[in-house]
PDB file of N, CA and C in Angstrom:
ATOM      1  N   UNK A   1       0.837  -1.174   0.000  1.00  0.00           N
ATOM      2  CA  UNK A   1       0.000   0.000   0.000  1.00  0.00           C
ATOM      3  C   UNK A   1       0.886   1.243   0.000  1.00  0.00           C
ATOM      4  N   UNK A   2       0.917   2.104  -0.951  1.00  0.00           N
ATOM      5  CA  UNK A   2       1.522   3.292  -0.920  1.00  0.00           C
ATOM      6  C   UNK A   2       0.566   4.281  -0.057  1.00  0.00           C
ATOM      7  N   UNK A   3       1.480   5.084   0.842  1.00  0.00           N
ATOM      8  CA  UNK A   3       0.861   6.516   1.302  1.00  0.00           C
ATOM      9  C   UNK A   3       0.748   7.370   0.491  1.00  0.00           C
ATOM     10  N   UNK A   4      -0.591   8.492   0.630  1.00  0.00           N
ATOM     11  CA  UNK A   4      -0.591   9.561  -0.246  1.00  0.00           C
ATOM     12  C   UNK A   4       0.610  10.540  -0.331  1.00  0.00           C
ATOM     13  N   UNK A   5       1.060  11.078  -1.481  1.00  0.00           N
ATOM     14  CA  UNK A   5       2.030  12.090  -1.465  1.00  0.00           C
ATOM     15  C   UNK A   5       3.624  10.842  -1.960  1.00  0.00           C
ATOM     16  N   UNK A   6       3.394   9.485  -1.463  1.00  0.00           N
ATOM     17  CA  UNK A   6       5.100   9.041  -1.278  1.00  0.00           C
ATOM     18  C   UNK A   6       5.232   8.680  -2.809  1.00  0.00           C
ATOM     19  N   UNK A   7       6.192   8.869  -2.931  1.00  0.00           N
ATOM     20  CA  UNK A   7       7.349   8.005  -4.522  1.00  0.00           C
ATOM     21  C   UNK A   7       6.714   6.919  -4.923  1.00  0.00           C
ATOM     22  N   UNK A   8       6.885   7.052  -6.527  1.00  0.00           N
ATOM     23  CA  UNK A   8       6.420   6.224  -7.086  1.00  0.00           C
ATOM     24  C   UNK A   8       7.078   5.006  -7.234  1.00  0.00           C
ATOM     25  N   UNK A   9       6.952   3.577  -6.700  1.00  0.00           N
ATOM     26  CA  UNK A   9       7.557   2.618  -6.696  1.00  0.00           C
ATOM     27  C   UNK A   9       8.615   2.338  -7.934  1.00  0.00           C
ATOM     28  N   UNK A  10       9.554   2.008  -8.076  1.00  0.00           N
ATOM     29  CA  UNK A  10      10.105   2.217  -8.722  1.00  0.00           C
ATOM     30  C   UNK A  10       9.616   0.921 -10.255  1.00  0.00           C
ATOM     31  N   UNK A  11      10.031   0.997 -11.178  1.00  0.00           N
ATOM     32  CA  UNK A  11       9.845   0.054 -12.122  1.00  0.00           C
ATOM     33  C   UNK A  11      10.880  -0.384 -13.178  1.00  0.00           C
ATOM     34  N   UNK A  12      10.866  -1.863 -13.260  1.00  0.00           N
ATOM     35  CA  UNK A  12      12.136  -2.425 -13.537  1.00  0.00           C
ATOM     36  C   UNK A  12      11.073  -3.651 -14.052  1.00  0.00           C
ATOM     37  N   UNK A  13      12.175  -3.722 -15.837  1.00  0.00           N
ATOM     38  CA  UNK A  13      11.515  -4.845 -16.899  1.00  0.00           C
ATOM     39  C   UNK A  13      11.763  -6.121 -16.540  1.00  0.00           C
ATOM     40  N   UNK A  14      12.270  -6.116 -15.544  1.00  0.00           N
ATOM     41  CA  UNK A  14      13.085  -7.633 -14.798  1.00  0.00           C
ATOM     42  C   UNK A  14      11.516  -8.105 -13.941  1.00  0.00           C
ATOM     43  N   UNK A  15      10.629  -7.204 -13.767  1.00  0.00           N
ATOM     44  CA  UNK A  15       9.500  -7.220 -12.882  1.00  0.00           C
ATOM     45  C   UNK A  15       8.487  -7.680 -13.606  1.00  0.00           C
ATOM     46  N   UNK A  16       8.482  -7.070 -14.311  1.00  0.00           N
ATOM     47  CA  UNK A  16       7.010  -7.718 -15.428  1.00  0.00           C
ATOM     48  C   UNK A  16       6.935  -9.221 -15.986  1.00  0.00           C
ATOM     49  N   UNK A  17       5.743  -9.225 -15.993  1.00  0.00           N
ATOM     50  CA  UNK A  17       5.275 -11.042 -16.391  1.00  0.00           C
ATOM     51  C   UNK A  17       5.842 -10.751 -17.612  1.00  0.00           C
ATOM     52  N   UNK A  18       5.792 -12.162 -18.647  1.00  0.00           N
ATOM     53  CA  UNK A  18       6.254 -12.517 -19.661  1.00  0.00           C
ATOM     54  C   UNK A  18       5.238 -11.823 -20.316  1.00  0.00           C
ATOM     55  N   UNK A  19       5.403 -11.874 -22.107  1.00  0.00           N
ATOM     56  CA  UNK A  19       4.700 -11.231 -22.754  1.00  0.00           C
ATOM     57  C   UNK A  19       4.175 -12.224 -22.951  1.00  0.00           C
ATOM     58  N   UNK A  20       2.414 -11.989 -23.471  1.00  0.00           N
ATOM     59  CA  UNK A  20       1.480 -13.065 -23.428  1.00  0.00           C
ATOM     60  C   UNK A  20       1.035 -13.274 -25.244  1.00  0.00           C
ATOM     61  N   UNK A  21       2.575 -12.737 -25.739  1.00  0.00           N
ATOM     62  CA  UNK A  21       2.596 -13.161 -27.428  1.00  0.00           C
ATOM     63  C   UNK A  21       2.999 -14.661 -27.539  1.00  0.00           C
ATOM     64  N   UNK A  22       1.904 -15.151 -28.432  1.00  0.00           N
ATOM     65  CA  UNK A  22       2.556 -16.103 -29.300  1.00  0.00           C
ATOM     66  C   UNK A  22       2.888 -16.245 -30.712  1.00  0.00           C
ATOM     67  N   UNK A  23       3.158 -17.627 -30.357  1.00  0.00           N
ATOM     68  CA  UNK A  23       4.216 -18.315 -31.784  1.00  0.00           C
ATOM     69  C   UNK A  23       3.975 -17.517 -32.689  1.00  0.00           C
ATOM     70  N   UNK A  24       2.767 -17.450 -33.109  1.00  0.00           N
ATOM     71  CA  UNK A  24       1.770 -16.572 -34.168  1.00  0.00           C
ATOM     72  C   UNK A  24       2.276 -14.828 -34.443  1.00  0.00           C
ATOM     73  N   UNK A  25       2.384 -14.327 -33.212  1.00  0.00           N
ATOM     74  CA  UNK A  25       2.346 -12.926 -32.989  1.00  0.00           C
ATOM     75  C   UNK A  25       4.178 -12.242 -32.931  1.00  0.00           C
ATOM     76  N   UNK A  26       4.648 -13.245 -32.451  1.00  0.00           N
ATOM     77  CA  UNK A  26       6.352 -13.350 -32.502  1.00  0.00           C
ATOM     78  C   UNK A  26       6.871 -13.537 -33.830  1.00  0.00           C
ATOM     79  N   UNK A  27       6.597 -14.631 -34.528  1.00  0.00           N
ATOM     80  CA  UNK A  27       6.579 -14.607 -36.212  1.00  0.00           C
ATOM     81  C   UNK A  27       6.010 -13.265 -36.952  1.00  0.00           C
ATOM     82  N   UNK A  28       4.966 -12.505 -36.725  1.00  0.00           N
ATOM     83  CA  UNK A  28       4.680 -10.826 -37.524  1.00  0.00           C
ATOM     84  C   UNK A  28       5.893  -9.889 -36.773  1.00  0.00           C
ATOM     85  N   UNK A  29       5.699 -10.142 -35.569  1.00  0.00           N
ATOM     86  CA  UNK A  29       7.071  -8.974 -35.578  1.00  0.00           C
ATOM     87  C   UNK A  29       8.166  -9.697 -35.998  1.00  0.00           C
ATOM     88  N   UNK A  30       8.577 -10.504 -35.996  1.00  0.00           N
ATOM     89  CA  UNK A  30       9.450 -10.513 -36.494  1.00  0.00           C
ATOM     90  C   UNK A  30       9.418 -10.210 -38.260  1.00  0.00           C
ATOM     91  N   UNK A  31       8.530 -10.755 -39.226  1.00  0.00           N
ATOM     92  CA  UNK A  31       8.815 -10.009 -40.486  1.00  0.00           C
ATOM     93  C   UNK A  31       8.295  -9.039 -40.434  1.00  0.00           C
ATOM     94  N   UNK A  32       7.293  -7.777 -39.223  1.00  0.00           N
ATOM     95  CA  UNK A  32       7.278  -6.500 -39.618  1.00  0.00           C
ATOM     96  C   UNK A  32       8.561  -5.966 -39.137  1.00  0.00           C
ATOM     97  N   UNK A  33      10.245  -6.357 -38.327  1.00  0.00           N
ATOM     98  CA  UNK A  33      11.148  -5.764 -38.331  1.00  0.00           C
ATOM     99  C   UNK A  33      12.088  -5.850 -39.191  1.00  0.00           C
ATOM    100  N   UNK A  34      11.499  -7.080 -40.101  1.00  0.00           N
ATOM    101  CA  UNK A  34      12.653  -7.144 -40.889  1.00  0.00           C
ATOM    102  C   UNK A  34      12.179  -6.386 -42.165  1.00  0.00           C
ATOM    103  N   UNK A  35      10.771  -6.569 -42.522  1.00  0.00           N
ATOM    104  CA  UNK A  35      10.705  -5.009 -43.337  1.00  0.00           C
ATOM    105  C   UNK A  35      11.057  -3.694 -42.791  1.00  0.00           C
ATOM    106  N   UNK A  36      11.004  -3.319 -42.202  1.00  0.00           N
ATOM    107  CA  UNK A  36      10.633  -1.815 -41.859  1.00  0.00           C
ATOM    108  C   UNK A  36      12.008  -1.410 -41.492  1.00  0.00           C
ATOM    109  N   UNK A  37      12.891  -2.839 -40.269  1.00  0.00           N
ATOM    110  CA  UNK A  37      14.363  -2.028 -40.311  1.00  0.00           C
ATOM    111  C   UNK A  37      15.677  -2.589 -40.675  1.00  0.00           C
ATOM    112  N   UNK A  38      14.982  -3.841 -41.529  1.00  0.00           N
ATOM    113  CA  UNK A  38      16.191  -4.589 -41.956  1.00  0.00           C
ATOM    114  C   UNK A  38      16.739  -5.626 -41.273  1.00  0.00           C
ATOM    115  N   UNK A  39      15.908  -5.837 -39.986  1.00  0.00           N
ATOM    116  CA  UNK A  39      17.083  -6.675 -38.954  1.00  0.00           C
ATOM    117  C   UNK A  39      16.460  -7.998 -38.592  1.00  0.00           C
ATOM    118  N   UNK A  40      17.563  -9.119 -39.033  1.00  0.00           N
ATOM    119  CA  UNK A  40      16.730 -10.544 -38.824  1.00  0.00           C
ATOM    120  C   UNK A  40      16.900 -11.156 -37.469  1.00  0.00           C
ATOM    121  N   UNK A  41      15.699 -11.694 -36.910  1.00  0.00           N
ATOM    122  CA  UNK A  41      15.817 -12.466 -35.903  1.00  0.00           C
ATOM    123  C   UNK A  41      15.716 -14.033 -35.964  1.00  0.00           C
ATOM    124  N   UNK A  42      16.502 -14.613 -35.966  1.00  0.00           N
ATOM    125  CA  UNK A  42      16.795 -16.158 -36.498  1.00  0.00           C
ATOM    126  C   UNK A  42      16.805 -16.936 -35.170  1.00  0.00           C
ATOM    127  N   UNK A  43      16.506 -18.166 -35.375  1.00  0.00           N
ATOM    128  CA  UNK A  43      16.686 -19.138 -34.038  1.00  0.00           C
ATOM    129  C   UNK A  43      17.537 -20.180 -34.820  1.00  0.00           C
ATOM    130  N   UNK A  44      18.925 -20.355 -34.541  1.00  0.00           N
ATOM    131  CA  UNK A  44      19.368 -21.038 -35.121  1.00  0.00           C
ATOM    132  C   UNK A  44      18.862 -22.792 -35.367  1.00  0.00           C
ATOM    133  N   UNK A  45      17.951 -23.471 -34.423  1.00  0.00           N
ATOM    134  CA  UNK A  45      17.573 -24.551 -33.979  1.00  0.00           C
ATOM    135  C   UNK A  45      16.504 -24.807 -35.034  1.00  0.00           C
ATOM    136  N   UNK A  46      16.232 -23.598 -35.911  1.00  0.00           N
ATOM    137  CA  UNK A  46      15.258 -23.503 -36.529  1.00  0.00           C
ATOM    138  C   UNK A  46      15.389 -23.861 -38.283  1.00  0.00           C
ATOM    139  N   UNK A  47      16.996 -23.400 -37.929  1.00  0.00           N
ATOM    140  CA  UNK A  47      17.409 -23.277 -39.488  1.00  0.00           C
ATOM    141  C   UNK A  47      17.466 -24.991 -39.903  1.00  0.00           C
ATOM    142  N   UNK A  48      17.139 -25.809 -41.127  1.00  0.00           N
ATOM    143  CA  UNK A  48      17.568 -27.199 -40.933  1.00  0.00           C
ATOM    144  C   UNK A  48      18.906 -27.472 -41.993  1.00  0.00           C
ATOM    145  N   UNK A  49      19.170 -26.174 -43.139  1.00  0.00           N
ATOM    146  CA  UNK A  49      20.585 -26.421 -43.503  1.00  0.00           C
ATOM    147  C   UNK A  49      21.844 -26.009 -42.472  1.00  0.00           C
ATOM    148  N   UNK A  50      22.434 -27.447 -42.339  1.00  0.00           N
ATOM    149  CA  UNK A  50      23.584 -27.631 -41.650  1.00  0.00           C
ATOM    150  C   UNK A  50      24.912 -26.454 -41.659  1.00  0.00           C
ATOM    151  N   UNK A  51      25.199 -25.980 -42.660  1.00  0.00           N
ATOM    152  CA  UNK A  51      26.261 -25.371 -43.298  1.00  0.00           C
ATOM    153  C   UNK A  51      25.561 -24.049 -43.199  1.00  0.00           C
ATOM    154  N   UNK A  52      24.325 -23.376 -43.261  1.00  0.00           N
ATOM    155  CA  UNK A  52      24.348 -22.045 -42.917  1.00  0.00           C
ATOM    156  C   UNK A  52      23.766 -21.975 -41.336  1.00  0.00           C
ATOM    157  N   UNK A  53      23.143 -22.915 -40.813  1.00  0.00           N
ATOM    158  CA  UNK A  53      23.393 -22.825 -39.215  1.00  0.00           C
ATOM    159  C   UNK A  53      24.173 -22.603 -38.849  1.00  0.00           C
ATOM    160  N   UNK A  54      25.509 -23.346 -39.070  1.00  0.00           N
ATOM    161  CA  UNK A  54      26.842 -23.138 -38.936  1.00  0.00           C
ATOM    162  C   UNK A  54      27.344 -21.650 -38.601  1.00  0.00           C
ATOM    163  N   UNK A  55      27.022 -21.284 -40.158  1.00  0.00           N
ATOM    164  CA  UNK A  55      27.965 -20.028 -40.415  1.00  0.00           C
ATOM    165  C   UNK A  55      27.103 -18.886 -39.605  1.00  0.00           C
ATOM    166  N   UNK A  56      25.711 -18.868 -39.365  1.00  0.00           N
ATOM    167  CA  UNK A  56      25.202 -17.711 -39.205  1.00  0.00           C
ATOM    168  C   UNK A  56      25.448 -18.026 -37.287  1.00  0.00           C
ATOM    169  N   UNK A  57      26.015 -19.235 -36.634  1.00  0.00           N
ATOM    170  CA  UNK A  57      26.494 -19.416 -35.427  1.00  0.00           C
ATOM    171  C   UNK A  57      27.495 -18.985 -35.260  1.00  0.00           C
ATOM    172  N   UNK A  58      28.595 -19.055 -36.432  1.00  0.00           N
ATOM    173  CA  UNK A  58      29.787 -18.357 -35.804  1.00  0.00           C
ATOM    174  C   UNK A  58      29.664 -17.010 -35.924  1.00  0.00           C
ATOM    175  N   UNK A  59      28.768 -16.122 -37.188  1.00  0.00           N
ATOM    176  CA  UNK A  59      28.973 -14.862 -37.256  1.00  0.00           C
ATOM    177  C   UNK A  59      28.055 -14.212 -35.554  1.00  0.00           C
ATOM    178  N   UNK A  60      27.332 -14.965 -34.726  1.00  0.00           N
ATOM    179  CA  UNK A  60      26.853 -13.896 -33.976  1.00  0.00           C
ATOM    180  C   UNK A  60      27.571 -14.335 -32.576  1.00  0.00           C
ATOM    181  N   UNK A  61      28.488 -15.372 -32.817  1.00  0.00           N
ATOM    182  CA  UNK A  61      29.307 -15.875 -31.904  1.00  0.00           C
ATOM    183  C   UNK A  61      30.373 -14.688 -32.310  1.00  0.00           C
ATOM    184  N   UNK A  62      31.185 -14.493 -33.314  1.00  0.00           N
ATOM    185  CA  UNK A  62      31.919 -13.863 -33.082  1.00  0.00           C
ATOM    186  C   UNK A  62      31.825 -12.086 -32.653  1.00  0.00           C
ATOM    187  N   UNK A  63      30.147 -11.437 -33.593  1.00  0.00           N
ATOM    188  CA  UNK A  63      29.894 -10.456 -32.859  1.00  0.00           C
ATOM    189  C   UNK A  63      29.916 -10.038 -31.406  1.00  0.00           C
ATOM    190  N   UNK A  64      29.264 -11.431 -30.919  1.00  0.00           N
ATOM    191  CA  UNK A  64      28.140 -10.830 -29.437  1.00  0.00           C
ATOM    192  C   UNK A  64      28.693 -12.087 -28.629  1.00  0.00           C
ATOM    193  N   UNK A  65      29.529 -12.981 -28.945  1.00  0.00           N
ATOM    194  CA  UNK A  65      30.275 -13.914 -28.052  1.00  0.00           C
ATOM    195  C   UNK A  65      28.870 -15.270 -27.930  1.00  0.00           C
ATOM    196  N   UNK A  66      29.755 -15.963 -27.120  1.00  0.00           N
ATOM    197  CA  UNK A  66      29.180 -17.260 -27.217  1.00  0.00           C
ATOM    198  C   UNK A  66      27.684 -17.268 -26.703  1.00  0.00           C
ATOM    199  N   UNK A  67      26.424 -18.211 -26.927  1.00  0.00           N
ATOM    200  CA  UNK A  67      25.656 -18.036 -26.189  1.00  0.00           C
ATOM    201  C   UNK A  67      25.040 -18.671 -24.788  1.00  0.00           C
ATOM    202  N   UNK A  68      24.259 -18.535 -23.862  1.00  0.00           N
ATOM    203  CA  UNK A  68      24.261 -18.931 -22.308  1.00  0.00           C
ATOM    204  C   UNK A  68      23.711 -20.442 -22.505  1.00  0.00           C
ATOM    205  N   UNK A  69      22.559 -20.453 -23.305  1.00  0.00           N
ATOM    206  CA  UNK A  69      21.440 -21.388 -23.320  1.00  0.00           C
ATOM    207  C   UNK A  69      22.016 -22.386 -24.864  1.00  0.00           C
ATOM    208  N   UNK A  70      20.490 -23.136 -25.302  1.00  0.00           N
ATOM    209  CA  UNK A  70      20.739 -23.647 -26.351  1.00  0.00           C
ATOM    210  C   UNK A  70      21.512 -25.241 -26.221  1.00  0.00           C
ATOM    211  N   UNK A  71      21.664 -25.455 -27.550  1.00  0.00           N
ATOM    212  CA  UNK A  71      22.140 -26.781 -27.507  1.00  0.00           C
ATOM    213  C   UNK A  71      23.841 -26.643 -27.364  1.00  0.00           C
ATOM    214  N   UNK A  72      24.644 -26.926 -26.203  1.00  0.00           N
ATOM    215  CA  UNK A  72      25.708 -27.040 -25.986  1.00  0.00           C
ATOM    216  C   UNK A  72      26.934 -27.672 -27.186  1.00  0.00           C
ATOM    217  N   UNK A  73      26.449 -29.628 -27.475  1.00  0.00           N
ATOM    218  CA  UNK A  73      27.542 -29.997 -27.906  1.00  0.00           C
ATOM    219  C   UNK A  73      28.198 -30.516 -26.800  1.00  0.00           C
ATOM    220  N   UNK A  74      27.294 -31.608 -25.709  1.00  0.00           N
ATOM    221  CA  UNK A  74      28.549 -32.270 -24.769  1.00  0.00           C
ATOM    222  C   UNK A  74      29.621 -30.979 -24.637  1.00  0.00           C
ATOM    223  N   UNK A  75      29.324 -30.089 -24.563  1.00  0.00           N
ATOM    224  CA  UNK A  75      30.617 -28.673 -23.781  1.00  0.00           C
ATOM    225  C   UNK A  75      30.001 -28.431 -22.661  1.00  0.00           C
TER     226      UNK A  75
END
């Protein structure tokens, strides 16, 4: 319960529930960003040629470094 007059609790995106988009709604934004600003969002797990999974793994490995999650590779 806030008192009248006190600070507004503060707010942090770490706080909020998940977004209640799906599969459906995640797929349009994603091709309305890749029209509008050019920028692809890929799941590599998704791709099923071997050889550009690959490559498009090392290019965001080597941008943005390795990733946390995902399929390891026994590593």
């Amino acid at each position: 319960m806030r008192l009248p007059g006190a600070p507004a609790l503060p707010r942090c995106p770490l706080g909020r529930e998940p977004s209640p988009a799906n599969p459906a709604d995640l797929e349009a934004m994603r091709r309305r960003v890749w029209r509008e600003q050019g920028v692809v969002a890929l799941c590599p797990d998704n791709i099923t040629d071997p050889w550009l999974r690959q490559a498009l793994t090392n290019e965001a490995t080597r941008r943005w470094g390795p990733r946390n999650g995902g399929m390891t590779h026994g590593r």
